[in-house]
N, C-alpha and C. Protein backbone atom coordinates (compact mmCIF):
# COMPACT_ATOMS: atom_id res chain seq x y z
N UNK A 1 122.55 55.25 47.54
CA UNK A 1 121.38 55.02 48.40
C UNK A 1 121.50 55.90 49.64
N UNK A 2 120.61 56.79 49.81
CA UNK A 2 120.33 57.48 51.24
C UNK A 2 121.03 56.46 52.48
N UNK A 3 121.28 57.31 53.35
CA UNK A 3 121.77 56.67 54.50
C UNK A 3 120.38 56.33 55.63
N UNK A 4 119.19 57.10 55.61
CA UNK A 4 118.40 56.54 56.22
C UNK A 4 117.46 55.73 55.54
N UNK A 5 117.53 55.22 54.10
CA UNK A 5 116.78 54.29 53.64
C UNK A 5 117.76 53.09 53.80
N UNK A 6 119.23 53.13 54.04
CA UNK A 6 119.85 52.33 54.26
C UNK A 6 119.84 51.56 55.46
N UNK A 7 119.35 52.54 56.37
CA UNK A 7 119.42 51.96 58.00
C UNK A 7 117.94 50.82 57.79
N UNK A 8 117.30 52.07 57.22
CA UNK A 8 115.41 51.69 57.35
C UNK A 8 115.65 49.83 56.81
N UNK A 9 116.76 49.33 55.58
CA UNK A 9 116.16 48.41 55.15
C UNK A 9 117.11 47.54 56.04
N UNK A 10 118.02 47.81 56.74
CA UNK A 10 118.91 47.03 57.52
C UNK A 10 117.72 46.48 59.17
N UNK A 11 117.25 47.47 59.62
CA UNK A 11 116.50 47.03 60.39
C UNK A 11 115.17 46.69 60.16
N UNK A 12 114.77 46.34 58.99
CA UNK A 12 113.56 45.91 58.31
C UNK A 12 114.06 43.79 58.09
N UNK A 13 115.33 44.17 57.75
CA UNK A 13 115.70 43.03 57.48
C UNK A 13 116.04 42.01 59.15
N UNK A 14 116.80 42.53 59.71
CA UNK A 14 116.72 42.33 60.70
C UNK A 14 115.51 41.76 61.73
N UNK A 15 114.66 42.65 61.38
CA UNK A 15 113.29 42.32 61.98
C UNK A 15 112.77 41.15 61.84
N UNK A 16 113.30 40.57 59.70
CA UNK A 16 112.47 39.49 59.51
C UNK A 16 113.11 38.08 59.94
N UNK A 17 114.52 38.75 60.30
CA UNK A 17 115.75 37.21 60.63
C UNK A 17 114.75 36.85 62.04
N UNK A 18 114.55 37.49 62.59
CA UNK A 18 114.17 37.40 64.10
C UNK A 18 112.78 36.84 64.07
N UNK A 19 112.07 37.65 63.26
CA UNK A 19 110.53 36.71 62.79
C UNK A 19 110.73 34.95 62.59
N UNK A 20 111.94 34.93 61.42
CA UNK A 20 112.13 33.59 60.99
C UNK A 20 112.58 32.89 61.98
N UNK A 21 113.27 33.34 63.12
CA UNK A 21 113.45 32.50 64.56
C UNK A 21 112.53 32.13 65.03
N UNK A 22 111.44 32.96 65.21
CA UNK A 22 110.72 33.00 66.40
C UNK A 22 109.46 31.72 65.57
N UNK A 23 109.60 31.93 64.44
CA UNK A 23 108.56 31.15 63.66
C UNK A 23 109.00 29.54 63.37
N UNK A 24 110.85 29.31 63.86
CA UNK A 24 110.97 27.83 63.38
C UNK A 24 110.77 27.51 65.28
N UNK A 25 110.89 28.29 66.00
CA UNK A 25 110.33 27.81 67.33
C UNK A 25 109.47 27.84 67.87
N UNK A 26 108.41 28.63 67.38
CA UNK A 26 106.57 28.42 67.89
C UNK A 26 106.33 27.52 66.41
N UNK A 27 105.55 26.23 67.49
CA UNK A 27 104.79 25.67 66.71
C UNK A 27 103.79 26.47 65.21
N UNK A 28 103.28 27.19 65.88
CA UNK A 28 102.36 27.81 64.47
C UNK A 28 102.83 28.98 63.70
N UNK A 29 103.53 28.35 62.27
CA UNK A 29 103.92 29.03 61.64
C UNK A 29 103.60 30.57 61.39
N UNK A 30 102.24 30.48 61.33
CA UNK A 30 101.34 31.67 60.75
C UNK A 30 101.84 32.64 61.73
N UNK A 31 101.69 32.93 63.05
CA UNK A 31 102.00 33.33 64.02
C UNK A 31 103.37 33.52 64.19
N UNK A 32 104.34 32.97 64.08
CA UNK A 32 105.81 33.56 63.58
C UNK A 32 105.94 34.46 62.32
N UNK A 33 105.50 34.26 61.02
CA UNK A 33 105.09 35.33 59.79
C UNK A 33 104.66 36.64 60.15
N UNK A 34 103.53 36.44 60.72
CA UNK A 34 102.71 37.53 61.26
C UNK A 34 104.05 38.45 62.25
N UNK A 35 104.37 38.02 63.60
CA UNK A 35 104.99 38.62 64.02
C UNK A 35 106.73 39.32 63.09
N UNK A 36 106.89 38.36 62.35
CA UNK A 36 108.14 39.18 61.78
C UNK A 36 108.00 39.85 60.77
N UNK A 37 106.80 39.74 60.27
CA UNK A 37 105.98 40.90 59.54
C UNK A 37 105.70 42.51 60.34
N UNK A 38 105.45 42.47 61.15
CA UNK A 38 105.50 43.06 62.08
C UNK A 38 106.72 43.95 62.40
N UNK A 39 107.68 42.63 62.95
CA UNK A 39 108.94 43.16 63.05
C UNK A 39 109.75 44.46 62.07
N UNK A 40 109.21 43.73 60.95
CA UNK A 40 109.71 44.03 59.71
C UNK A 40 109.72 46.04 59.52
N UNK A 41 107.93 46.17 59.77
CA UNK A 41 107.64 47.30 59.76
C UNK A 41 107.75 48.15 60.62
N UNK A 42 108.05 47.93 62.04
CA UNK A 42 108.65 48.77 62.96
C UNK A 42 109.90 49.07 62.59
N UNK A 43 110.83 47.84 62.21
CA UNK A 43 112.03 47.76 61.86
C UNK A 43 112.19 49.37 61.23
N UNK A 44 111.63 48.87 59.92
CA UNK A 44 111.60 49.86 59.05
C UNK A 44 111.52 51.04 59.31
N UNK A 45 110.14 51.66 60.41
CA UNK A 45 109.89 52.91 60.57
C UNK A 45 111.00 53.71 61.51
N UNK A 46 111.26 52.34 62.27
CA UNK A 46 112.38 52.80 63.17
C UNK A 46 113.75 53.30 62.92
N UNK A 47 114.10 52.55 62.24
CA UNK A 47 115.22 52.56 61.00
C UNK A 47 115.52 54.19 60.46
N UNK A 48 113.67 54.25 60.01
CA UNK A 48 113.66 55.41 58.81
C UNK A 48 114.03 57.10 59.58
N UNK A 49 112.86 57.06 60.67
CA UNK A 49 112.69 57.93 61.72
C UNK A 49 113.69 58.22 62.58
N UNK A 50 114.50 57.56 63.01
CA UNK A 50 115.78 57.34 63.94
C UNK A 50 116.65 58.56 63.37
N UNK A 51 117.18 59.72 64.17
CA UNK A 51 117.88 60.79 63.88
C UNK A 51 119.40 60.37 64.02
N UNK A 52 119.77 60.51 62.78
CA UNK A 52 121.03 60.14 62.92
C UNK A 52 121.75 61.35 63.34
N UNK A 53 123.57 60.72 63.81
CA UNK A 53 124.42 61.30 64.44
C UNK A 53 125.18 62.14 63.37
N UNK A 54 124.99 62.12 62.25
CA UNK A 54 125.74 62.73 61.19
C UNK A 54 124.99 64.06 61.06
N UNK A 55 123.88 63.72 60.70
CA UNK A 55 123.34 64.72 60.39
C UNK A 55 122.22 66.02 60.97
N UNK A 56 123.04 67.10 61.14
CA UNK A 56 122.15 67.89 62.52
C UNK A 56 121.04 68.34 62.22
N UNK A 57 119.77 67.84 62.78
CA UNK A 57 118.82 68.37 61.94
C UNK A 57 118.04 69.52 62.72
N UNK A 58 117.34 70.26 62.46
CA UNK A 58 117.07 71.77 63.11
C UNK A 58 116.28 71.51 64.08
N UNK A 59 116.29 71.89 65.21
CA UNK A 59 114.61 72.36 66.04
C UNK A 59 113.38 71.84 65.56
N UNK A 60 113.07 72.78 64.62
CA UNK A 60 111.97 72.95 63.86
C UNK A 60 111.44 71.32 63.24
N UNK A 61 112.61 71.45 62.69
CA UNK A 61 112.33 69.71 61.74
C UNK A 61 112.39 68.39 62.63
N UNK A 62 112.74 68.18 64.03
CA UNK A 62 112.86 67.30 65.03
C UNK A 62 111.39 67.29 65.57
N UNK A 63 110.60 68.73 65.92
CA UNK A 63 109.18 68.94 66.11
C UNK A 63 108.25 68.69 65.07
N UNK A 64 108.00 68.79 64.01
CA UNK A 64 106.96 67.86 62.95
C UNK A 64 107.30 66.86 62.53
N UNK A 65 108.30 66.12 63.41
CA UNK A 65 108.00 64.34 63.33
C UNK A 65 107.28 64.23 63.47
């Protein structure tokens, strides 16, 4: 498995532990889902997008993010 699909699903997952907090402590469920749904997909993009330290990536390829 890629190392940035690895990060992507670690902080995807992450996102949703924190959803499932936030959702057994606000009264309205829906509204905890929603937000760690949420979570989930920043998680993810953040995860995915995030330049890692291993790998040097060019100029060029850092600018058409």
């Amino acid at each position: 498995m890629p190392a940035k699909l690895k990060t992507a699903l670690l902080f995807a997952l992450a996102g949703l532990i924190v959803g499932a907090v936030i959702a057994t402590l606000i009264a309205g469920l829906m509204l905890g889902v929603l937000v760690g749904a949420g979570l989930a997909i920043l998680g993810a993009v953040f995860g995915f997008f995030r330049p890692s330290v291993s790998s040097q990536s060019s100029p060029d390829e850092i600018e058409n993010r």
